[in-house]
PDB file of N, CA and C in Angstrom:
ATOM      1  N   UNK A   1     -11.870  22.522  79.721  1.00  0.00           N
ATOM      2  CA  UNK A   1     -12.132  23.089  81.035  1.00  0.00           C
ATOM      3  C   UNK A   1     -10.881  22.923  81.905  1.00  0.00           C
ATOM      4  N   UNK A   2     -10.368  24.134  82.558  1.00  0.00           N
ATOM      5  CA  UNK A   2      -9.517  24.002  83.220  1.00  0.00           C
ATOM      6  C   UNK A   2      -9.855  24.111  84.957  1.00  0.00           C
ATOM      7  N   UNK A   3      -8.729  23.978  85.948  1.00  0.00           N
ATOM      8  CA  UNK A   3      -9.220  24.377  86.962  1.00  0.00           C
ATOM      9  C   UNK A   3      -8.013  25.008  87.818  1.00  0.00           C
ATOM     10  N   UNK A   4      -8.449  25.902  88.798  1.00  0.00           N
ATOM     11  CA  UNK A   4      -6.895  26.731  89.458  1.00  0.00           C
ATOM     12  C   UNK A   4      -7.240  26.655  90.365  1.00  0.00           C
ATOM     13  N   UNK A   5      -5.603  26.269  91.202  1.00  0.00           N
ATOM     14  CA  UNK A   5      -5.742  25.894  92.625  1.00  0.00           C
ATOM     15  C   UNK A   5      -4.741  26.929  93.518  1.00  0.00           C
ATOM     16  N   UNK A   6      -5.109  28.244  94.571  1.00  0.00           N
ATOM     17  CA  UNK A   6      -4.301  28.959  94.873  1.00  0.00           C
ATOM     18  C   UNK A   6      -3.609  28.374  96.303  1.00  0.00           C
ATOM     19  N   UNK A   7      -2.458  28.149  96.295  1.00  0.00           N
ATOM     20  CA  UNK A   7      -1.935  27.553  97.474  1.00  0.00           C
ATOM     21  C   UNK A   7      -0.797  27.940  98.415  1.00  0.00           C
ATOM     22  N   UNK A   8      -0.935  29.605  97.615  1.00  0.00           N
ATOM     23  CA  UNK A   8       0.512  30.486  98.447  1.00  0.00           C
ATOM     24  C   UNK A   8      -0.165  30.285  99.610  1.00  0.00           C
ATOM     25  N   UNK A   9       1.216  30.691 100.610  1.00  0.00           N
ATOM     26  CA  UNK A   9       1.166  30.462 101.906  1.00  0.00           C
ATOM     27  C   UNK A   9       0.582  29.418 102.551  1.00  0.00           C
ATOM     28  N   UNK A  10       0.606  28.339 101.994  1.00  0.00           N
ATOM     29  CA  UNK A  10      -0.039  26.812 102.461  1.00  0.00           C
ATOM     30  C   UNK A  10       1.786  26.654 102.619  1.00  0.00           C
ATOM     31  N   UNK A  11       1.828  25.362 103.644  1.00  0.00           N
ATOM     32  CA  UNK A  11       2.863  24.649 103.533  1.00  0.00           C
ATOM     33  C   UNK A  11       2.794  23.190 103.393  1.00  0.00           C
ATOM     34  N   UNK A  12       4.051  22.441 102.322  1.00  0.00           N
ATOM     35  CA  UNK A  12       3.414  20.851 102.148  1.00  0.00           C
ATOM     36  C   UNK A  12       3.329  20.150 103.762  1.00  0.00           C
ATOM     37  N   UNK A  13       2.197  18.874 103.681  1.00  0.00           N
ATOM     38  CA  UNK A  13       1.716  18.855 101.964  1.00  0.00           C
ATOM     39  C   UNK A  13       0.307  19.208 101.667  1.00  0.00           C
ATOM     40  N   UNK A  14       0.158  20.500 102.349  1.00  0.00           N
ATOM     41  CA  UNK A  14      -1.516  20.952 101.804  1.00  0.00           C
ATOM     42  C   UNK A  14      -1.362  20.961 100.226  1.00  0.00           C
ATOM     43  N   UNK A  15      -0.397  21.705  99.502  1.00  0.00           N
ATOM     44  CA  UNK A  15      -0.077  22.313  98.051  1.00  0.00           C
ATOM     45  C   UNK A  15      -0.626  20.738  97.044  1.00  0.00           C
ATOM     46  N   UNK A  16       0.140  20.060  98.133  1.00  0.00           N
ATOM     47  CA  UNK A  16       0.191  18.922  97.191  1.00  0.00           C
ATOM     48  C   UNK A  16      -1.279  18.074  97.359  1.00  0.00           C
ATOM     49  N   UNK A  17      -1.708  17.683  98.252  1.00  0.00           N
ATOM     50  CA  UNK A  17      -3.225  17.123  99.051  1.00  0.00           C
ATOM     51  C   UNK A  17      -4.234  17.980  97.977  1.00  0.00           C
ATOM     52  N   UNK A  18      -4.394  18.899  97.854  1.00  0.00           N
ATOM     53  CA  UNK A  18      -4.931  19.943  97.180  1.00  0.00           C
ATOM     54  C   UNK A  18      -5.274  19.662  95.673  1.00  0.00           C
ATOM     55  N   UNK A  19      -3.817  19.241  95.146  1.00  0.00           N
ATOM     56  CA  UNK A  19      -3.678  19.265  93.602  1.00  0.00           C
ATOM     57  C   UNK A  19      -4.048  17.469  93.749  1.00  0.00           C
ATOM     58  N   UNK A  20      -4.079  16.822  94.286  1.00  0.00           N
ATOM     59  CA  UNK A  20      -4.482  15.703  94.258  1.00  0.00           C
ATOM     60  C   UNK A  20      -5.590  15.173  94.548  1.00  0.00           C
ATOM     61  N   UNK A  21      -6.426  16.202  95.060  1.00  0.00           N
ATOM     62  CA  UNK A  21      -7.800  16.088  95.251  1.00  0.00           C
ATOM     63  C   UNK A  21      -8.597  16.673  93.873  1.00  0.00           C
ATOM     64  N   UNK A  22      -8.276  17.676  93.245  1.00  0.00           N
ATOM     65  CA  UNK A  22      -8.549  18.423  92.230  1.00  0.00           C
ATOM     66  C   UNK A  22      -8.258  17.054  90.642  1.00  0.00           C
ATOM     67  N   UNK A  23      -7.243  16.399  90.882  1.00  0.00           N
ATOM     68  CA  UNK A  23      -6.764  15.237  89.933  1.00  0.00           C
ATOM     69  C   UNK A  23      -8.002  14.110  90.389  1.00  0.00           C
ATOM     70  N   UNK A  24      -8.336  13.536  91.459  1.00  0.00           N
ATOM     71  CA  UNK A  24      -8.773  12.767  91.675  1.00  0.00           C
ATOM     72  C   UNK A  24     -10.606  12.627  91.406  1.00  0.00           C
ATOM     73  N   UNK A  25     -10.551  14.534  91.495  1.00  0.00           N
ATOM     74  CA  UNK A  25     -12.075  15.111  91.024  1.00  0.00           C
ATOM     75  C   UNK A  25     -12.708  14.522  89.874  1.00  0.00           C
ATOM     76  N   UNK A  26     -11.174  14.293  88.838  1.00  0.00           N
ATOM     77  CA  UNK A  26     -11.752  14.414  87.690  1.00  0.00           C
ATOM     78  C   UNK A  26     -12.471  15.265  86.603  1.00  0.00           C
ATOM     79  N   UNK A  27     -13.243  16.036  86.732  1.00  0.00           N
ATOM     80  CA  UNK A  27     -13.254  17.097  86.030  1.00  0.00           C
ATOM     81  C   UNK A  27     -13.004  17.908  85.656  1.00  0.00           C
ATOM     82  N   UNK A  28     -11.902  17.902  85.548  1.00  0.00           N
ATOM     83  CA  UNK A  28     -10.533  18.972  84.179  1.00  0.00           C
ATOM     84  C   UNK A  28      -9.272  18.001  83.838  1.00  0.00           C
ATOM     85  N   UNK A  29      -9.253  18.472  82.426  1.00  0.00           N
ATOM     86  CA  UNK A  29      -8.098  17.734  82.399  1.00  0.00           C
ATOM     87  C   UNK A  29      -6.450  18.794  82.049  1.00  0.00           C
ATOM     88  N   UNK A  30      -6.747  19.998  82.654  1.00  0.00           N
ATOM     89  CA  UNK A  30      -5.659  21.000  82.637  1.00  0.00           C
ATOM     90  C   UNK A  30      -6.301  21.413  84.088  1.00  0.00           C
ATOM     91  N   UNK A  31      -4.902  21.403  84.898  1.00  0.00           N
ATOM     92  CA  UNK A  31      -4.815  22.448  86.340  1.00  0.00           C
ATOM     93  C   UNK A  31      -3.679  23.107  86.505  1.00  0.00           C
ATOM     94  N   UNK A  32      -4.138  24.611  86.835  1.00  0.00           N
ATOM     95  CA  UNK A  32      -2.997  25.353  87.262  1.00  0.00           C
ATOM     96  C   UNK A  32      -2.830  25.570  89.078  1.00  0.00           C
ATOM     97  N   UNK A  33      -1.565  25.505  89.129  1.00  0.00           N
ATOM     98  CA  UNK A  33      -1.515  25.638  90.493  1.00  0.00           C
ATOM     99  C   UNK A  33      -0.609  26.620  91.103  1.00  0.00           C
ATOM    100  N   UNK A  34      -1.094  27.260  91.948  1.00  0.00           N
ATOM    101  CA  UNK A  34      -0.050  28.368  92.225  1.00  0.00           C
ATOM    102  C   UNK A  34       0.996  28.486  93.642  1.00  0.00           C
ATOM    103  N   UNK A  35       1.724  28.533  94.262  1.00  0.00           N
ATOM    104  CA  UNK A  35       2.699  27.912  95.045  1.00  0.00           C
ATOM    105  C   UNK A  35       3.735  29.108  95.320  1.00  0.00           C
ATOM    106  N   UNK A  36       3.974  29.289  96.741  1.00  0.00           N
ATOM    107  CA  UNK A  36       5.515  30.287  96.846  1.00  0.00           C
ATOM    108  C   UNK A  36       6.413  30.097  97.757  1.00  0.00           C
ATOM    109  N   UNK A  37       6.509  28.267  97.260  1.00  0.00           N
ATOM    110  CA  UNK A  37       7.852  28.162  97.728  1.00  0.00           C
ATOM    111  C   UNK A  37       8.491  27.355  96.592  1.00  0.00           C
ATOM    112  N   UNK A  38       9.958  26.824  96.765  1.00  0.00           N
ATOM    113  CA  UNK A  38      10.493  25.940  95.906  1.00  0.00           C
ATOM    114  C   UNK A  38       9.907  24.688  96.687  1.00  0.00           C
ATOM    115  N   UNK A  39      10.130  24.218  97.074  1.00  0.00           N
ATOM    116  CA  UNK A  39       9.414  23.016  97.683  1.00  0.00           C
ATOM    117  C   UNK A  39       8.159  22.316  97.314  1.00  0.00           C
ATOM    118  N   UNK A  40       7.362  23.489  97.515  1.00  0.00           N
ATOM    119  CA  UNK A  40       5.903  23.058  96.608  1.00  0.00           C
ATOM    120  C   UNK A  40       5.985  22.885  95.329  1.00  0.00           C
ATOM    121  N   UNK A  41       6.281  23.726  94.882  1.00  0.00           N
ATOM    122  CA  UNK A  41       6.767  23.463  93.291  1.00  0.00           C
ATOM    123  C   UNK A  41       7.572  22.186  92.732  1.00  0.00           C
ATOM    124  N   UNK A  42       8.278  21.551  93.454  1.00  0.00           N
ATOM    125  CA  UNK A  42       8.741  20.506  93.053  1.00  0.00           C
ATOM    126  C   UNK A  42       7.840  18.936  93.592  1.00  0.00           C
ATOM    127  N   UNK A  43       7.262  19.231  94.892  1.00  0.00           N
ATOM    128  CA  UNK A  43       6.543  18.152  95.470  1.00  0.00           C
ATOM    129  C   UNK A  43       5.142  18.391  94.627  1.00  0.00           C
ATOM    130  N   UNK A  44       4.319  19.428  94.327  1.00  0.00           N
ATOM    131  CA  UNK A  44       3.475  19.166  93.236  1.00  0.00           C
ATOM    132  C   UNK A  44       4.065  18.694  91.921  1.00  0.00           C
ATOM    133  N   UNK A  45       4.918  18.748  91.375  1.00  0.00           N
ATOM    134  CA  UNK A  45       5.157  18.558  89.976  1.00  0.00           C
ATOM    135  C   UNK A  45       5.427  17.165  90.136  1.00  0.00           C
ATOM    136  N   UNK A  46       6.350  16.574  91.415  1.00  0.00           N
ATOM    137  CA  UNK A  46       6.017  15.055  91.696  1.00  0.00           C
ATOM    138  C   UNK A  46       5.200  14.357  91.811  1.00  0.00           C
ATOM    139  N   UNK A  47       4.086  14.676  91.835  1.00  0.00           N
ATOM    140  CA  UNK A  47       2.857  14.259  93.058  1.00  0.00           C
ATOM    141  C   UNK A  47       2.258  14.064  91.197  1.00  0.00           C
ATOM    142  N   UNK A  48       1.779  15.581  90.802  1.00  0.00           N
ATOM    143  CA  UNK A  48       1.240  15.101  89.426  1.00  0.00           C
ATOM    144  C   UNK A  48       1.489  14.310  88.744  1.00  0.00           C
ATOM    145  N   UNK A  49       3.021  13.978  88.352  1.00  0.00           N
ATOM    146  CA  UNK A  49       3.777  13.354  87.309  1.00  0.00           C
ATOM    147  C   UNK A  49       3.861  11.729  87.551  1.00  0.00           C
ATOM    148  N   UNK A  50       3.195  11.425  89.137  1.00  0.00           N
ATOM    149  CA  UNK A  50       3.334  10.268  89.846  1.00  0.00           C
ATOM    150  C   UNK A  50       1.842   9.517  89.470  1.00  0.00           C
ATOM    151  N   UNK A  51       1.018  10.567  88.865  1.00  0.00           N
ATOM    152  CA  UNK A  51      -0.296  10.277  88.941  1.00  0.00           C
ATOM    153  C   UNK A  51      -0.526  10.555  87.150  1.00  0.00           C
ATOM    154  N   UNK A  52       0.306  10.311  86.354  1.00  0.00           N
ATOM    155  CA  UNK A  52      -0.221  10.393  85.052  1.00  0.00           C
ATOM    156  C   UNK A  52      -0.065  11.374  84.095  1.00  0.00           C
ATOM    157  N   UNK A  53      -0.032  12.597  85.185  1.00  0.00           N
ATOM    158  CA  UNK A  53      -0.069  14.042  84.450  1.00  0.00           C
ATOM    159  C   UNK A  53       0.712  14.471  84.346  1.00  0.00           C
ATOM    160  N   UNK A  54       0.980  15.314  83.069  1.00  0.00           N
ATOM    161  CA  UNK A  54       2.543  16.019  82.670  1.00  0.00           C
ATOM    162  C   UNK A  54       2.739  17.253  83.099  1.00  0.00           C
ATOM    163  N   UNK A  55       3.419  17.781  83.182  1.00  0.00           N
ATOM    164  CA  UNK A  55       3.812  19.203  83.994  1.00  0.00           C
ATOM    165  C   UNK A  55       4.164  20.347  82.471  1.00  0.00           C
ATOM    166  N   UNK A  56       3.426  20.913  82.178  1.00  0.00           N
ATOM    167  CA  UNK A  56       3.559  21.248  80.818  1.00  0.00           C
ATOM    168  C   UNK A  56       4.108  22.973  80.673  1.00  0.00           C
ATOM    169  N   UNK A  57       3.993  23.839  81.914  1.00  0.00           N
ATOM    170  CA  UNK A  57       4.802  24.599  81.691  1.00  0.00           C
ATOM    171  C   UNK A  57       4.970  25.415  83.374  1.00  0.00           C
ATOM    172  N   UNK A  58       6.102  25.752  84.253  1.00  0.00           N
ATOM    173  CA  UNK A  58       6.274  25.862  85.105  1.00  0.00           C
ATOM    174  C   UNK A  58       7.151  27.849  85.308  1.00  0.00           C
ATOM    175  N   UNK A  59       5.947  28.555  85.713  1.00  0.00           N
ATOM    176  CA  UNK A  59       6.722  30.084  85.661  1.00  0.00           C
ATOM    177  C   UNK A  59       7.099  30.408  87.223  1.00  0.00           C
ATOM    178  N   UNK A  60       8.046  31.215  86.984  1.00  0.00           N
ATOM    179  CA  UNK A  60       7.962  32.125  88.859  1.00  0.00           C
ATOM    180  C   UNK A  60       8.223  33.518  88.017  1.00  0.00           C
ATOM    181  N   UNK A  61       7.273  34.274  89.227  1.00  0.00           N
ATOM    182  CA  UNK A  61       6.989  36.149  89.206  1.00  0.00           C
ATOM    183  C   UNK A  61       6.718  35.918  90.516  1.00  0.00           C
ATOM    184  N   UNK A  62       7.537  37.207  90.882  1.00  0.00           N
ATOM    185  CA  UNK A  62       7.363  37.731  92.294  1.00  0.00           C
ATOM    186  C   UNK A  62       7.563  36.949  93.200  1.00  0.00           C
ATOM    187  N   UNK A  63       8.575  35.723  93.340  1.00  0.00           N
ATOM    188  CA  UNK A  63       8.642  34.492  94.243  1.00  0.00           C
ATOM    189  C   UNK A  63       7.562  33.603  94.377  1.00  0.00           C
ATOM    190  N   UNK A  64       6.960  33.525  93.214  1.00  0.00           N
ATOM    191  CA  UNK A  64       5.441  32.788  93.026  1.00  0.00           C
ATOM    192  C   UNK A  64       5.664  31.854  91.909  1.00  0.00           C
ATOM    193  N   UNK A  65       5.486  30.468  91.661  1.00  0.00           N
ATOM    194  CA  UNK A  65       5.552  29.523  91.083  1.00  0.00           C
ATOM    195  C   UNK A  65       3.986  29.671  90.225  1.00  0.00           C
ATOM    196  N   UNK A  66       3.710  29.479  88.930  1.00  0.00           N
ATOM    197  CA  UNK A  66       2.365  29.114  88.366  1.00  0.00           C
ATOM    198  C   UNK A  66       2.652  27.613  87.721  1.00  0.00           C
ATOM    199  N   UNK A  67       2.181  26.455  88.147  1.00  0.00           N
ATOM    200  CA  UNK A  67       2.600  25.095  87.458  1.00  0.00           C
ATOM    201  C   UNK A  67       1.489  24.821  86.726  1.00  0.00           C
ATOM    202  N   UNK A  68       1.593  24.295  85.305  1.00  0.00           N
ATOM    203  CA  UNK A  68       0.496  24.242  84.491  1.00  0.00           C
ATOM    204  C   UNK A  68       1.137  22.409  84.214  1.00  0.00           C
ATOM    205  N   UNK A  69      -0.303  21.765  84.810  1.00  0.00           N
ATOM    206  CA  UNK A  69      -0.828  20.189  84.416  1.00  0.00           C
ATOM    207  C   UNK A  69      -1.400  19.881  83.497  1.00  0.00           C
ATOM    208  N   UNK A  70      -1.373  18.701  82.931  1.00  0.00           N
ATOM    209  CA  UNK A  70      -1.851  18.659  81.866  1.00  0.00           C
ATOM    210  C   UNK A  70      -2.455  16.661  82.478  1.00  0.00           C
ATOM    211  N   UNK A  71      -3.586  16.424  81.936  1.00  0.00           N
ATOM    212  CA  UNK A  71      -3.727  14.737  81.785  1.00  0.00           C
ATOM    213  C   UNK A  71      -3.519  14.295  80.684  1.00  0.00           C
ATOM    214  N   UNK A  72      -2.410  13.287  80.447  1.00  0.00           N
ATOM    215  CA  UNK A  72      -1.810  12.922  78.649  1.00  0.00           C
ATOM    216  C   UNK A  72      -3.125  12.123  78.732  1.00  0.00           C
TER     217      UNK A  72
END
């Protein structure tokens, strides 16, 4: 079970508050998160990686970040 979190046009640290509430849920252990800035994209991939989870594949289309989490 996965879960997706849309967070364009948020600015941190909603992006990040967000993906850390969704981690803290517990119930998934894959989240995608979506983001359109560089900023978010790097302060989520911190925020996850600070909390256990690996950052397992990171795209941009259209000035849009998709970050895919993973819980090892």
């Amino acid at each position: 079970m996965s879960a997706k979190i849309d967070a364009r046009g948020l600015s941190c640290p909603q992006p990040v508050l967000m993906t850390l509430d969704e981690i803290k849920a517990g119930k998934t252990s894959e989240i995608e998160i979506i983001v359109d800035t560089e900023t978010s994209k790097e302060n989520v991939s911190r925020a996850a990686t600070s909390q256990g989870w690996k950052v397992t594949d990171v795209s941009e289309e259209d000035n849009e970040y998709a970050i895919s989490i993973k819980k090892d």
